[in-house]
C-alpha atoms as a PDB file:
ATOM      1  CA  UNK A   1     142.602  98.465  95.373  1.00  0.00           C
ATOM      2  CA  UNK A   2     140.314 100.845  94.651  1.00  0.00           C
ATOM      3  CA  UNK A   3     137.849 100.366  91.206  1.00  0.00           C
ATOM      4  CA  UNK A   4     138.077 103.215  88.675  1.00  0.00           C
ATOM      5  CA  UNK A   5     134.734 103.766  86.774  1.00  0.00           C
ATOM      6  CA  UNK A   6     134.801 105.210  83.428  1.00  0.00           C
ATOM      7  CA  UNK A   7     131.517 107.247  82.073  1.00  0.00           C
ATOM      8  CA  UNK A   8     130.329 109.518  79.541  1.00  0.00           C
ATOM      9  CA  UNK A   9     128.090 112.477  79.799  1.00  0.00           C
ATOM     10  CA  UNK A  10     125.225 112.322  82.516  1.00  0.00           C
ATOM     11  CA  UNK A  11     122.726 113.884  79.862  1.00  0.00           C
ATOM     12  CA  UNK A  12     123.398 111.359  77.177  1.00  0.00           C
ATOM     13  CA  UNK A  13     125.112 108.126  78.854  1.00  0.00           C
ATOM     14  CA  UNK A  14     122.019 105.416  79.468  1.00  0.00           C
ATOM     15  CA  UNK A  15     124.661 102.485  79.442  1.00  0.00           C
ATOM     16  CA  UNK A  16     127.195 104.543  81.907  1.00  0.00           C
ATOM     17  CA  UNK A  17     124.300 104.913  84.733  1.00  0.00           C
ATOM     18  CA  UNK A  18     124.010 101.345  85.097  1.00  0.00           C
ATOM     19  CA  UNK A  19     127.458 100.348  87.013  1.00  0.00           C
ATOM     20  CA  UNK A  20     127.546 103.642  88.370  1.00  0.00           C
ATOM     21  CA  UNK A  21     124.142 103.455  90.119  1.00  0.00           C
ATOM     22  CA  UNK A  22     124.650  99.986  90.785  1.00  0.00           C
ATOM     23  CA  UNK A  23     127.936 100.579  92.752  1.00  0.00           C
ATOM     24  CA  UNK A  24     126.888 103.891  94.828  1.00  0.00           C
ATOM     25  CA  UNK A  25     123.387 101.627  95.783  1.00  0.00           C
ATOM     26  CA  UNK A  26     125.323  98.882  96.607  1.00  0.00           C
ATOM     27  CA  UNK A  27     128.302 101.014  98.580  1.00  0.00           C
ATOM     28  CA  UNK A  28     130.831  99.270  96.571  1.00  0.00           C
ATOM     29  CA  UNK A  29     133.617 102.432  96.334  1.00  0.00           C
ATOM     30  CA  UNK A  30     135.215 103.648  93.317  1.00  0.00           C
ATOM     31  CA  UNK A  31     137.163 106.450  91.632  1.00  0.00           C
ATOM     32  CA  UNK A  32     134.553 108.334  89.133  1.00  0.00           C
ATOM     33  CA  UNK A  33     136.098 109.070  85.328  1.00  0.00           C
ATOM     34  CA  UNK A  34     133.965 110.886  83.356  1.00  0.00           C
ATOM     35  CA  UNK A  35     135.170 110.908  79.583  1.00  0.00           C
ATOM     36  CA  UNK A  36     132.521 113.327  78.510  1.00  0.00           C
ATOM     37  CA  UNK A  37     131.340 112.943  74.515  1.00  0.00           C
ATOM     38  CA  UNK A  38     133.407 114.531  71.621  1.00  0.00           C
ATOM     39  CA  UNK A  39     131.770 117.325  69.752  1.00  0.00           C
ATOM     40  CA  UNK A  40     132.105 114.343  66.406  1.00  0.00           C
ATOM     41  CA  UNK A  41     133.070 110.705  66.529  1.00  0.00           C
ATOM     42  CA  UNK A  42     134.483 109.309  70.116  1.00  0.00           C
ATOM     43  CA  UNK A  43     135.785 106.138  68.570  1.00  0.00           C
ATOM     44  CA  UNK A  44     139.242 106.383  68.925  1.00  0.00           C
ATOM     45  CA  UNK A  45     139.629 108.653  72.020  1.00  0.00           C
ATOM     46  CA  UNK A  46     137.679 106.171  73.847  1.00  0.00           C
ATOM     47  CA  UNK A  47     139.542 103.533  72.068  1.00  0.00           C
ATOM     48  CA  UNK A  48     142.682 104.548  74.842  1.00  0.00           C
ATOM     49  CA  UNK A  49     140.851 102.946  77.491  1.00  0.00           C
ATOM     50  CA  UNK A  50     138.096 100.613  76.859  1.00  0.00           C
ATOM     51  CA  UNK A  51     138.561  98.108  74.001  1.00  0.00           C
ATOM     52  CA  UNK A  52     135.123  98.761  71.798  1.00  0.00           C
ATOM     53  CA  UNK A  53     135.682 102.358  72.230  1.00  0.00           C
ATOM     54  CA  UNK A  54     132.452 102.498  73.792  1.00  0.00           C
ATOM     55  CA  UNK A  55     131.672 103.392  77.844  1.00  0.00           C
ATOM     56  CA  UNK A  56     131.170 102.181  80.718  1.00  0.00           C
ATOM     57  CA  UNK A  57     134.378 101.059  81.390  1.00  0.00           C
ATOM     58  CA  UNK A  58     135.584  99.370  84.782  1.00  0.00           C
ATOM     59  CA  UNK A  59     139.081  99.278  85.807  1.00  0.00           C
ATOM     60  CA  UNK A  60     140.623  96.630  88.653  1.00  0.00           C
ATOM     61  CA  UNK A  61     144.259  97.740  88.528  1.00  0.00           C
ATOM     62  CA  UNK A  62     145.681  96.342  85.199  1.00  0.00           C
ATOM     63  CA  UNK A  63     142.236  94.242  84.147  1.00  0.00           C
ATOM     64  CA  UNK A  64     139.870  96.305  82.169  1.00  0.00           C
ATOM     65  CA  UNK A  65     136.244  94.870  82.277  1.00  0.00           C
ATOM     66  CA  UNK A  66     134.214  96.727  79.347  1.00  0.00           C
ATOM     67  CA  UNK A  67     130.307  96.825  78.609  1.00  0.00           C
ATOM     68  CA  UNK A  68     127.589  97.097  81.445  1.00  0.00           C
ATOM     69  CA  UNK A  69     126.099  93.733  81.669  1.00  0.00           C
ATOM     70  CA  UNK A  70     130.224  92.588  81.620  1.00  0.00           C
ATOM     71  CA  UNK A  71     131.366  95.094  84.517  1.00  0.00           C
ATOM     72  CA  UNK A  72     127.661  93.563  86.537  1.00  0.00           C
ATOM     73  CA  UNK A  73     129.203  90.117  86.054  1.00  0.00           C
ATOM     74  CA  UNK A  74     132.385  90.596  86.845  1.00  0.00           C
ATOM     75  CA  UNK A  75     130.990  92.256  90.293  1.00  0.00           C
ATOM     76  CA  UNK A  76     128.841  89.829  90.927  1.00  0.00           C
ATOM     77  CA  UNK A  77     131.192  87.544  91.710  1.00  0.00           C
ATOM     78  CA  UNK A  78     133.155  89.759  94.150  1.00  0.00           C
ATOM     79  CA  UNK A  79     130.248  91.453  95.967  1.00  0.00           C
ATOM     80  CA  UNK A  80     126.770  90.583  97.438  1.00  0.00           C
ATOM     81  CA  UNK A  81     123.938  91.802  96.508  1.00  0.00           C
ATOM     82  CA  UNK A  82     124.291  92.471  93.041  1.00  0.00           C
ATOM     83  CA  UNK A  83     121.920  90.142  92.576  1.00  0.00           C
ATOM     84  CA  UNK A  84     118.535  89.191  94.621  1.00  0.00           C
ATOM     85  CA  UNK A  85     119.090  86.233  97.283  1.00  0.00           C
ATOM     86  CA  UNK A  86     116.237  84.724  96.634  1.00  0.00           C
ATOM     87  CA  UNK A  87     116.721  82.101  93.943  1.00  0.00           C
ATOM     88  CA  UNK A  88     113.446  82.859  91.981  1.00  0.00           C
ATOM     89  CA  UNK A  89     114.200  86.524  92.026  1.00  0.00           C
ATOM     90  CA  UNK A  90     117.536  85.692  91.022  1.00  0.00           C
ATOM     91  CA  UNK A  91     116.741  83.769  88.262  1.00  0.00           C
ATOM     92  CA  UNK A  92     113.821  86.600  87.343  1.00  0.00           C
ATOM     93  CA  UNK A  93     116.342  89.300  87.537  1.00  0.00           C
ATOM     94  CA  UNK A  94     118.837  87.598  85.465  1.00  0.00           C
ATOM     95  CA  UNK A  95     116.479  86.848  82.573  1.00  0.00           C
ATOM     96  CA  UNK A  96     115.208  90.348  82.722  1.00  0.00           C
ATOM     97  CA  UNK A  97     118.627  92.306  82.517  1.00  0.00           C
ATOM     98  CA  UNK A  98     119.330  90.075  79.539  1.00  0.00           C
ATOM     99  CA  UNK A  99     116.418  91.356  77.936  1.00  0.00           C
ATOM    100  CA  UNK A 100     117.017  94.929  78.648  1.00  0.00           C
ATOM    101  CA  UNK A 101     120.400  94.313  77.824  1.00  0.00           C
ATOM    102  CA  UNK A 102     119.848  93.053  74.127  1.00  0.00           C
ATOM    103  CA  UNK A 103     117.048  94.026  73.241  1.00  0.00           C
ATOM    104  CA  UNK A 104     114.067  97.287  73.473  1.00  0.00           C
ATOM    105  CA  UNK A 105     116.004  98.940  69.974  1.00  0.00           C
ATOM    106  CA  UNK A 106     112.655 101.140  69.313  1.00  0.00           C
ATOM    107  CA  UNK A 107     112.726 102.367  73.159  1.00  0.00           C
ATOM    108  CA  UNK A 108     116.067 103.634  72.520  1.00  0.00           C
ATOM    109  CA  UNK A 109     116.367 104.938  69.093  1.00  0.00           C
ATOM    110  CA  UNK A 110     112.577 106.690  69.470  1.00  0.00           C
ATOM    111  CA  UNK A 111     112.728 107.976  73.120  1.00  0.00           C
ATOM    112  CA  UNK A 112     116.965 108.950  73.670  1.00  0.00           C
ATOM    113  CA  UNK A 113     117.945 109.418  76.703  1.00  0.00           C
ATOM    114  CA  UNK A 114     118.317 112.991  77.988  1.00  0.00           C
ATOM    115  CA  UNK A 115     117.829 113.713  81.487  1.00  0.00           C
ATOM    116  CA  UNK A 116     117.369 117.497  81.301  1.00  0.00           C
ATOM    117  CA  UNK A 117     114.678 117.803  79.147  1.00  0.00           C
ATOM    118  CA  UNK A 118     110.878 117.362  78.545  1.00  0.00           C
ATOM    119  CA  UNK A 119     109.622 116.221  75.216  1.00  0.00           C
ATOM    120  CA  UNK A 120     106.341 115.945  73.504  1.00  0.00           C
ATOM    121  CA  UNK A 121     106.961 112.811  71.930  1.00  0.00           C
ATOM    122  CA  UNK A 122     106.129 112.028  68.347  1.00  0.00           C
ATOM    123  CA  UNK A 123     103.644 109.468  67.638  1.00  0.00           C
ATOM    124  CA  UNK A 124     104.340 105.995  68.646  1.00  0.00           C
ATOM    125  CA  UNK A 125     105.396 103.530  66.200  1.00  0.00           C
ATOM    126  CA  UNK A 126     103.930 100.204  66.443  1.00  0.00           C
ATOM    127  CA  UNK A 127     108.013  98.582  67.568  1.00  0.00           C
ATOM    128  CA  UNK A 128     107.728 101.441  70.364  1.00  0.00           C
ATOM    129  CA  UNK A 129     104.571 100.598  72.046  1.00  0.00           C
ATOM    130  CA  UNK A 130     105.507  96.851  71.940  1.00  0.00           C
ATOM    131  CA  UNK A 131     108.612  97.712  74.022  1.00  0.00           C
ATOM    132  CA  UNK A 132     106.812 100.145  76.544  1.00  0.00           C
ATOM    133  CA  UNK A 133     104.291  97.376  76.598  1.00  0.00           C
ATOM    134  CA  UNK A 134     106.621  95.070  77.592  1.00  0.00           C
ATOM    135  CA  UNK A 135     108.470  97.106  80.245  1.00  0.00           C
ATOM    136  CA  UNK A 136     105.252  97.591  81.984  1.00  0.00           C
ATOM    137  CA  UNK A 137     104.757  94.052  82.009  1.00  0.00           C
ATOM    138  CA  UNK A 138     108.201  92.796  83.031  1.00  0.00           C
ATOM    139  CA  UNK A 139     107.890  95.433  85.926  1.00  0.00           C
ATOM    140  CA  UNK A 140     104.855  94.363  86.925  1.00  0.00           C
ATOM    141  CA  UNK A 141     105.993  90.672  87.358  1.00  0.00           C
ATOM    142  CA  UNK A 142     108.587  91.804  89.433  1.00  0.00           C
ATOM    143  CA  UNK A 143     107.105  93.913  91.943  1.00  0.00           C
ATOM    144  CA  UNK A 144     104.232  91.546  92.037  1.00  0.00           C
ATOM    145  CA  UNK A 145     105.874  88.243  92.574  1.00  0.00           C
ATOM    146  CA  UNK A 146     108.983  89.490  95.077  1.00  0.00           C
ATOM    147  CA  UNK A 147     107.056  92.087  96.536  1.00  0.00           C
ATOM    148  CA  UNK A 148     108.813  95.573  95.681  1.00  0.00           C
ATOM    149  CA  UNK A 149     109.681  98.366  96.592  1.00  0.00           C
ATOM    150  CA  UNK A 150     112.576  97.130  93.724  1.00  0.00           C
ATOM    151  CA  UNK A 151     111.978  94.858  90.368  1.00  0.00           C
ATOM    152  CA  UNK A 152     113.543  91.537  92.869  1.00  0.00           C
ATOM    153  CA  UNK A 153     112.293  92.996  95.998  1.00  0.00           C
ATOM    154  CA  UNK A 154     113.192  94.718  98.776  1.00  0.00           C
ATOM    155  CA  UNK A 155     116.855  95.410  98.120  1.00  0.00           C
ATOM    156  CA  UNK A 156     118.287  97.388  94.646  1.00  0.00           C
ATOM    157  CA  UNK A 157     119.988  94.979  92.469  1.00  0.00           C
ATOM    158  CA  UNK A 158     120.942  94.553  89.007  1.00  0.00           C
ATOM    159  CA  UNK A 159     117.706  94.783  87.712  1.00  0.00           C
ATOM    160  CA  UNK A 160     116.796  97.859  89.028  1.00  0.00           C
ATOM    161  CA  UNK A 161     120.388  99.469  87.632  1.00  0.00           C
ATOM    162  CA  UNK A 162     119.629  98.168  84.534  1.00  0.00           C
ATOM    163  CA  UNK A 163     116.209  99.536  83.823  1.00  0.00           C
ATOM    164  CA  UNK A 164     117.471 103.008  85.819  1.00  0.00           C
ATOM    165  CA  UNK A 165     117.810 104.698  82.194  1.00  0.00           C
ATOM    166  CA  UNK A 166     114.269 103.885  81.199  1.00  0.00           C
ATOM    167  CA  UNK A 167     113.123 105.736  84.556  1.00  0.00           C
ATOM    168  CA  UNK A 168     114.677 109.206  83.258  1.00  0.00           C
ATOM    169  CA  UNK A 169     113.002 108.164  79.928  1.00  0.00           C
ATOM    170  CA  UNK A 170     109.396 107.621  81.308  1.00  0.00           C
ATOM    171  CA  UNK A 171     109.533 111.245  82.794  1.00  0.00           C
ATOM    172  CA  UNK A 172     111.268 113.060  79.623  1.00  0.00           C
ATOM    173  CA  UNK A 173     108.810 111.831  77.497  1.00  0.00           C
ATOM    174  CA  UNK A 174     106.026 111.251  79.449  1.00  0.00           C
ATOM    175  CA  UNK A 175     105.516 107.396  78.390  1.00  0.00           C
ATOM    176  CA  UNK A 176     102.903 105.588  80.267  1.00  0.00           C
ATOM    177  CA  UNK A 177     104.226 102.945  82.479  1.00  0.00           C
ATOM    178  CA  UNK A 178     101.041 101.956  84.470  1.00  0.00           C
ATOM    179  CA  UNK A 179     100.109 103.093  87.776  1.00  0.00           C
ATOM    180  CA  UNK A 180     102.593  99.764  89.237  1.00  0.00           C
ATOM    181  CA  UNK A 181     105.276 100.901  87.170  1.00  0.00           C
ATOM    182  CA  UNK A 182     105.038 104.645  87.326  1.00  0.00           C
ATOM    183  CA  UNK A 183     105.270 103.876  91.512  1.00  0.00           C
ATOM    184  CA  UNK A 184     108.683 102.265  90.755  1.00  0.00           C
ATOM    185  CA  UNK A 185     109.528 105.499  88.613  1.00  0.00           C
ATOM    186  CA  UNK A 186     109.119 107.909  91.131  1.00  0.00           C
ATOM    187  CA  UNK A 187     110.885 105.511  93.886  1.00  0.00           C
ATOM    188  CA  UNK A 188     113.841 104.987  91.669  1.00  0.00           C
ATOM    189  CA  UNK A 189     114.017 109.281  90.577  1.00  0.00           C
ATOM    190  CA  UNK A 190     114.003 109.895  94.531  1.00  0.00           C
ATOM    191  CA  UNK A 191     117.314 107.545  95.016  1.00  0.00           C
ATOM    192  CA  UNK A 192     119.970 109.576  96.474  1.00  0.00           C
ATOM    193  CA  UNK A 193     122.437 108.583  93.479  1.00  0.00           C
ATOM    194  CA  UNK A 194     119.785 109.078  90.845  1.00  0.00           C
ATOM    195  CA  UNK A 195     119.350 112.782  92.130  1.00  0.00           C
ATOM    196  CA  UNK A 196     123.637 113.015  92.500  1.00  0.00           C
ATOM    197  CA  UNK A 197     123.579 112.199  88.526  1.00  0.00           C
ATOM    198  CA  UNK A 198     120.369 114.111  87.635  1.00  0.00           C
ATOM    199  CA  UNK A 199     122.289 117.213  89.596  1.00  0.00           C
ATOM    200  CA  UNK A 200     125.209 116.657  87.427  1.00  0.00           C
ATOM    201  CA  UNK A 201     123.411 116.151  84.174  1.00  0.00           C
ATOM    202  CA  UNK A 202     121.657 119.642  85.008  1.00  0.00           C
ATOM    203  CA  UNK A 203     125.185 121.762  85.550  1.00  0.00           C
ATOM    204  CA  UNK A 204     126.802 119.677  82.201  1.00  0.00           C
ATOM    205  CA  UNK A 205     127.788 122.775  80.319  1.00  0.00           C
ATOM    206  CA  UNK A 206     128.560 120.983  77.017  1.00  0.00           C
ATOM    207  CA  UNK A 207     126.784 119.571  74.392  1.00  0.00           C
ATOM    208  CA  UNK A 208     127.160 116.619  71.825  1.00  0.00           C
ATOM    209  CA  UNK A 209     125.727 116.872  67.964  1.00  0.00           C
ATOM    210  CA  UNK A 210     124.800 113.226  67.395  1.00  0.00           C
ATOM    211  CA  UNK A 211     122.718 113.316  70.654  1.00  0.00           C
ATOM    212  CA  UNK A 212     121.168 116.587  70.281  1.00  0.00           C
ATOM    213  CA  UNK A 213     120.157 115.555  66.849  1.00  0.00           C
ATOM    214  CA  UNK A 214     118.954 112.451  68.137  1.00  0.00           C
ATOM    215  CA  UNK A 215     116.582 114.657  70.099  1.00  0.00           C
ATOM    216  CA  UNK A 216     115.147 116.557  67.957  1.00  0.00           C
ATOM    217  CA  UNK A 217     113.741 113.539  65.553  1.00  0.00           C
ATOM    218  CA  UNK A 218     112.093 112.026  69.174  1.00  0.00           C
ATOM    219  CA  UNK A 219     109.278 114.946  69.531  1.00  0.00           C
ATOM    220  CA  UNK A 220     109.505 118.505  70.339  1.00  0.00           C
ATOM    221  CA  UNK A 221     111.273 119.520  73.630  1.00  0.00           C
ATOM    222  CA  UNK A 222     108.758 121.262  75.670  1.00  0.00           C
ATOM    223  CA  UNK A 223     111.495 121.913  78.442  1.00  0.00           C
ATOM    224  CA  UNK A 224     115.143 122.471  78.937  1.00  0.00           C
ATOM    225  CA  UNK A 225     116.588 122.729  82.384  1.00  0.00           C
ATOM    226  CA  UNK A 226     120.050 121.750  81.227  1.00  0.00           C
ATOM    227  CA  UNK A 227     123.010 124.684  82.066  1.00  0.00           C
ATOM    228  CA  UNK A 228     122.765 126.601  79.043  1.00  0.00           C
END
């Protein structure tokens, strides 16, 4: 049976690219949902098909496996590859999806993602320069100690789906990433799936409030290349 992968707005949906670029990388098939963002709360029209009302959401005929770091799990153990076969990469990838998973609050709430636009970002509070800080380092350790061209080597895993949403972020805002990690930027932005959901983020016609406001408290767009 065939999965059925449930996302949210290409633009807006950091925590829907994850599975989704994981599973076209990986060739794993599935049926693509997109449940695009309400013009106000999504709460309870999401609530009809994942159980925290929240997106990504994976289905396996009647199981429904919610959250991103969940739906990688649950993959994981029905598909190689998800993770790196190396047991030190492994074991290096694991710890650093965790972290992206859990943590980097000031990345997210100071740079949101938005794939369609350029932004001149306000200045950098001292939580935000911490967590760039410490992407460029964790990227670093990967592509130094396995070797690249991805974070656990030479095949796409988990780790680099999970830190996919930061790469749109380092080019909308412009954050500096290092020469090492700006490489793995413009490797990861020349995927075949990451231009398939930049293309769709581009044509989205719609628009959500919360994120759009969002926006506007990050910096001053400089750009806009979204479908008006």
């Amino acid at each position: 049976m065939t999965y059925t992968l449930i996302t949210a707005n290409r633009n807006y949906s950091s925590w829907s690219l994850r599975p989704w670029v994981l599973m076209h990388m990986l060739g794993i098939p599935f049926e693509d949902r997109l449940e695009p963002f309400g013009a106000t709360s999504n709460y309870d029209a999401f609530r009809a098909f994942s159980p925290t009302g929240q997106v990504p959401v994976l289905l396996d005929g009647q199981r429904t496996i919610y959250d991103s770091l969940g739906i990688t799990l649950y993959l994981a153990d029905r598909h190689a590859g998800i993770w790196p076969s190396d047991e030190a990469a492994r074991a290096w990838a694991m710890c650093a999806v965790s972290e992206m998973h859990g943590g980097f609050s000031a990345l997210r709430n100071d740079c949101t993602m938005n794939v369609g636009v350029r932004v001149k970002p306000k200045p950098m509070s001292d939580a935000l320069k911490r967590d760039v800080a410490r992407i460029r380092e964790i990227w670093v350790q990967g592509l130094d100690c396995f070797g690249g061209p991805f974070l656990g080597g030479g095949q796409f895993t988990a780790a680099d789906a999970f830190f996919a949403p930061v790469a749109f972020r380092v080019r909308t805002y412009g954050l500096d990433v290092g020469r090492a990690g700006q490489s793995w930027v413009d490797h990861m932005l020349a995927l075949a799936p990451m231009l398939a959901w930049e293309k769709e983020a581009l044509t989205e016609s719609w628009r959500e409030i919360g994120h759009e406001e969002e926006l506007r408290t990050c910096g001053e767009v400089t750009a806009d290349y979204r479908l008006s």
